[in-house]
C-alpha atoms as a PDB file:
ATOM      1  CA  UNK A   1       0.000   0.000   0.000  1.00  0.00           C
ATOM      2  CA  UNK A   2       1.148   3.277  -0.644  1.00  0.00           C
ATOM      3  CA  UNK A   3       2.025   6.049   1.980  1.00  0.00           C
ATOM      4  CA  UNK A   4       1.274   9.462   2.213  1.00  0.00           C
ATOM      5  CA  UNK A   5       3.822  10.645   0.705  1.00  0.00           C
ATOM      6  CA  UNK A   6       4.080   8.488  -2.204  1.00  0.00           C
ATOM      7  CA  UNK A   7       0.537  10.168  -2.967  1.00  0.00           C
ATOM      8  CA  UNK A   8       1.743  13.632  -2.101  1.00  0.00           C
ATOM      9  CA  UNK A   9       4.615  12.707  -4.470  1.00  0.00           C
ATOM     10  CA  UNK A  10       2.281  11.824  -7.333  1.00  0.00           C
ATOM     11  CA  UNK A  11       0.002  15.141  -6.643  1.00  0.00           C
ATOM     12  CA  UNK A  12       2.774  17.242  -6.649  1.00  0.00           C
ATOM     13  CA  UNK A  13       4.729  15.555  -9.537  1.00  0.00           C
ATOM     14  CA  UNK A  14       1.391  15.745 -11.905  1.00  0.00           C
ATOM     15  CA  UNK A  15       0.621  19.513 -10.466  1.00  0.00           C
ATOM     16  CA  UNK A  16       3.484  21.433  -9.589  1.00  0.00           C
ATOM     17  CA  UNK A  17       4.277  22.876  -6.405  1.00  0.00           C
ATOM     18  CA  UNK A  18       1.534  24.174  -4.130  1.00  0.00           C
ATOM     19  CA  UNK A  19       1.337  25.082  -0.537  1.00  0.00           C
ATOM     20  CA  UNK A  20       0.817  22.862   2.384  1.00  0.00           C
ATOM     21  CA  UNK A  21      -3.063  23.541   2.798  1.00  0.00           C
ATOM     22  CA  UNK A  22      -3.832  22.846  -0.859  1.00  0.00           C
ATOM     23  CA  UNK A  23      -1.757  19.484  -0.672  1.00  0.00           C
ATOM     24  CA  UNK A  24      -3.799  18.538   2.816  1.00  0.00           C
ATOM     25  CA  UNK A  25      -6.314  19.126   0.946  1.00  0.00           C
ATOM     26  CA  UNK A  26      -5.992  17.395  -1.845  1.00  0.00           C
ATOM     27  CA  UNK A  27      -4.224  14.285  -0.128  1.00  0.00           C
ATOM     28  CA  UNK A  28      -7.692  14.109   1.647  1.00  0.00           C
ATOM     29  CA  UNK A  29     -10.024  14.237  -1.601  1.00  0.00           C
ATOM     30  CA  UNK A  30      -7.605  11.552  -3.158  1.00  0.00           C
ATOM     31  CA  UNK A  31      -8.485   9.125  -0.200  1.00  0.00           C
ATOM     32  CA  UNK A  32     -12.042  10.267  -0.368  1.00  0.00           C
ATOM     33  CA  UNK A  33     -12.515   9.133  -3.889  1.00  0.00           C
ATOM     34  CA  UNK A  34      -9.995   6.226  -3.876  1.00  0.00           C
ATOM     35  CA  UNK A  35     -12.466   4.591  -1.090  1.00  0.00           C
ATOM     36  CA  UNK A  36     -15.914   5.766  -3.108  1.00  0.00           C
ATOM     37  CA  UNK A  37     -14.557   4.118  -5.761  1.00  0.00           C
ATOM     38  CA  UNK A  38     -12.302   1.266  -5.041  1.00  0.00           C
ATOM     39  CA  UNK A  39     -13.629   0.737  -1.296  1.00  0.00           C
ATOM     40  CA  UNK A  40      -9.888   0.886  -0.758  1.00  0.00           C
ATOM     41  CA  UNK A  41      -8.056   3.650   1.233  1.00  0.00           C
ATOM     42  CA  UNK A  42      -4.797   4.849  -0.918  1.00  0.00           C
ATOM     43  CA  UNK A  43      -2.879   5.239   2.181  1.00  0.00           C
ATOM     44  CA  UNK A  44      -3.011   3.633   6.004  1.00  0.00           C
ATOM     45  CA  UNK A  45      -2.595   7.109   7.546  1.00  0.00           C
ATOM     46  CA  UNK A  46      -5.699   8.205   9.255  1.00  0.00           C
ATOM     47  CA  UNK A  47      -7.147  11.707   8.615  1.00  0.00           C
ATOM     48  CA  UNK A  48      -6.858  14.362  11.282  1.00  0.00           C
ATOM     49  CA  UNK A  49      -8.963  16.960  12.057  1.00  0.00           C
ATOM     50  CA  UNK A  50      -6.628  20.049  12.063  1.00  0.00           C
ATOM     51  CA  UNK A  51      -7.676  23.762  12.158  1.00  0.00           C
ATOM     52  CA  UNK A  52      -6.664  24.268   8.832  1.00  0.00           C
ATOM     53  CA  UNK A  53      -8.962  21.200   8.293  1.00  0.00           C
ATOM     54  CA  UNK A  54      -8.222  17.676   7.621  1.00  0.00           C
ATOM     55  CA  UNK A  55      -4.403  16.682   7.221  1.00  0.00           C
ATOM     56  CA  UNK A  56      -2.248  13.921   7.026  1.00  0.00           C
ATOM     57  CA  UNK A  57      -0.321  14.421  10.272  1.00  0.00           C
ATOM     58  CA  UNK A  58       3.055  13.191   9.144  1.00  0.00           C
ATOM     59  CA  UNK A  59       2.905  15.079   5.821  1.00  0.00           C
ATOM     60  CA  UNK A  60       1.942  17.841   7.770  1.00  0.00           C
ATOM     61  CA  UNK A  61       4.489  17.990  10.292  1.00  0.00           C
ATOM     62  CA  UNK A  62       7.504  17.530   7.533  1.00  0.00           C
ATOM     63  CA  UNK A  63       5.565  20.630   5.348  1.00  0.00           C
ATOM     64  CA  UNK A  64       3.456  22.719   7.419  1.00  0.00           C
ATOM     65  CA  UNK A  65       6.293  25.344   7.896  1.00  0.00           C
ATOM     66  CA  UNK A  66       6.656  25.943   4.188  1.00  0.00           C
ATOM     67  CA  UNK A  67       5.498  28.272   1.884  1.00  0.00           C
ATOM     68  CA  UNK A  68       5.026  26.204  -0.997  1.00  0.00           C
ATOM     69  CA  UNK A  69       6.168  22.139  -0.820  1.00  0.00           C
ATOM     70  CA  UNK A  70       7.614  21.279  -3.884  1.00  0.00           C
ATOM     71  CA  UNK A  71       8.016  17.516  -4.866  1.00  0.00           C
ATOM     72  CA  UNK A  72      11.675  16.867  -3.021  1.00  0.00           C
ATOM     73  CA  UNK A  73       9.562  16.650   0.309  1.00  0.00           C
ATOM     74  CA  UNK A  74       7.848  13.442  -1.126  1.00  0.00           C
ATOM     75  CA  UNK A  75       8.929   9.866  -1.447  1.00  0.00           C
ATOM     76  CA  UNK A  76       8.580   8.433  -4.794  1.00  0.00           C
ATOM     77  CA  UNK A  77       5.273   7.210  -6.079  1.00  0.00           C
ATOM     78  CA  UNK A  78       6.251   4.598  -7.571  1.00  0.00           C
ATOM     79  CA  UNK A  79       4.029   1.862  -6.014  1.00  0.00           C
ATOM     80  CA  UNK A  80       0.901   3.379  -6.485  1.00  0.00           C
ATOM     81  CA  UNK A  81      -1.064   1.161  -8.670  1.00  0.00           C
ATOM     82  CA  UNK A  82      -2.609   2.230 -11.754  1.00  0.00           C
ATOM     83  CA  UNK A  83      -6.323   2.032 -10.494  1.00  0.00           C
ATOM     84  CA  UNK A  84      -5.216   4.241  -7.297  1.00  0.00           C
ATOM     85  CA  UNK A  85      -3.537   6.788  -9.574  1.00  0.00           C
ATOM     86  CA  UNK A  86      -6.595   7.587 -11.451  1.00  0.00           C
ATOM     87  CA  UNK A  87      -8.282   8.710  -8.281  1.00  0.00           C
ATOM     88  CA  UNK A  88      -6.079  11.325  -7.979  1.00  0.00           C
ATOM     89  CA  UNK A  89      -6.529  14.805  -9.357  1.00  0.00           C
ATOM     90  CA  UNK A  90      -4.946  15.334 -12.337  1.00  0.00           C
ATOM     91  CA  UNK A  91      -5.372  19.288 -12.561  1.00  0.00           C
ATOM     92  CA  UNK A  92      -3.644  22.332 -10.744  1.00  0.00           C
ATOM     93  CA  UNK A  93      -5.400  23.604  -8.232  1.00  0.00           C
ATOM     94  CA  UNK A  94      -6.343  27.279  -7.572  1.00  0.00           C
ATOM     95  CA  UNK A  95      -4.323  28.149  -4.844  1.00  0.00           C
ATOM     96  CA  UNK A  96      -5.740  30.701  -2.936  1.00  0.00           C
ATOM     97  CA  UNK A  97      -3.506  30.496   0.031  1.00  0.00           C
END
């Protein structure tokens, strides 16, 4: 099973870099929609509830004190399976933050 970061990796790899928040929240919808659709979670890390909202807490901690993460703060994605890929978004983001 992947990690986190591998899907962080393969966000940021397909996207470009973005800040923390808009990675949180994307690593969340990518879970979200790999369990509608698969009934399998991407990643074993559980969701936390945050004040910036929900966050992968390891991600977090290794990120949260950067302006924008860029995809050197990720392992590679390598192992994520096709079928798991295509749950993840696949367009940039408008980063408001």
């Amino acid at each position: 099973m992947a990690s986190v970061f591998d899907v962080a990796a393969h966000i940021l790899r397909e996207m470009g870099p973005m800040s923390p928040v808009t990675l949180q929240c994307l690593i969340y919808y990518a879970q979200a929609w790999s369990l509608v659709w698969t009934g399998k979670p991407l990643f074993d890390e559980p969701i936390m509830a945050h004040d910036i909202g929900p966050v992968g807490e390891s991600l977090w901690n290794d990120t949260k004190n950067e302006r924008v993460v860029g995809y050197e703060f990720a392992h590679w994605p390598d192992c994520l399976p096709p079928m798991f890929a295509q749950s993840i978004p696949a367009s940039p983001p408008a980063d408001t933050s």
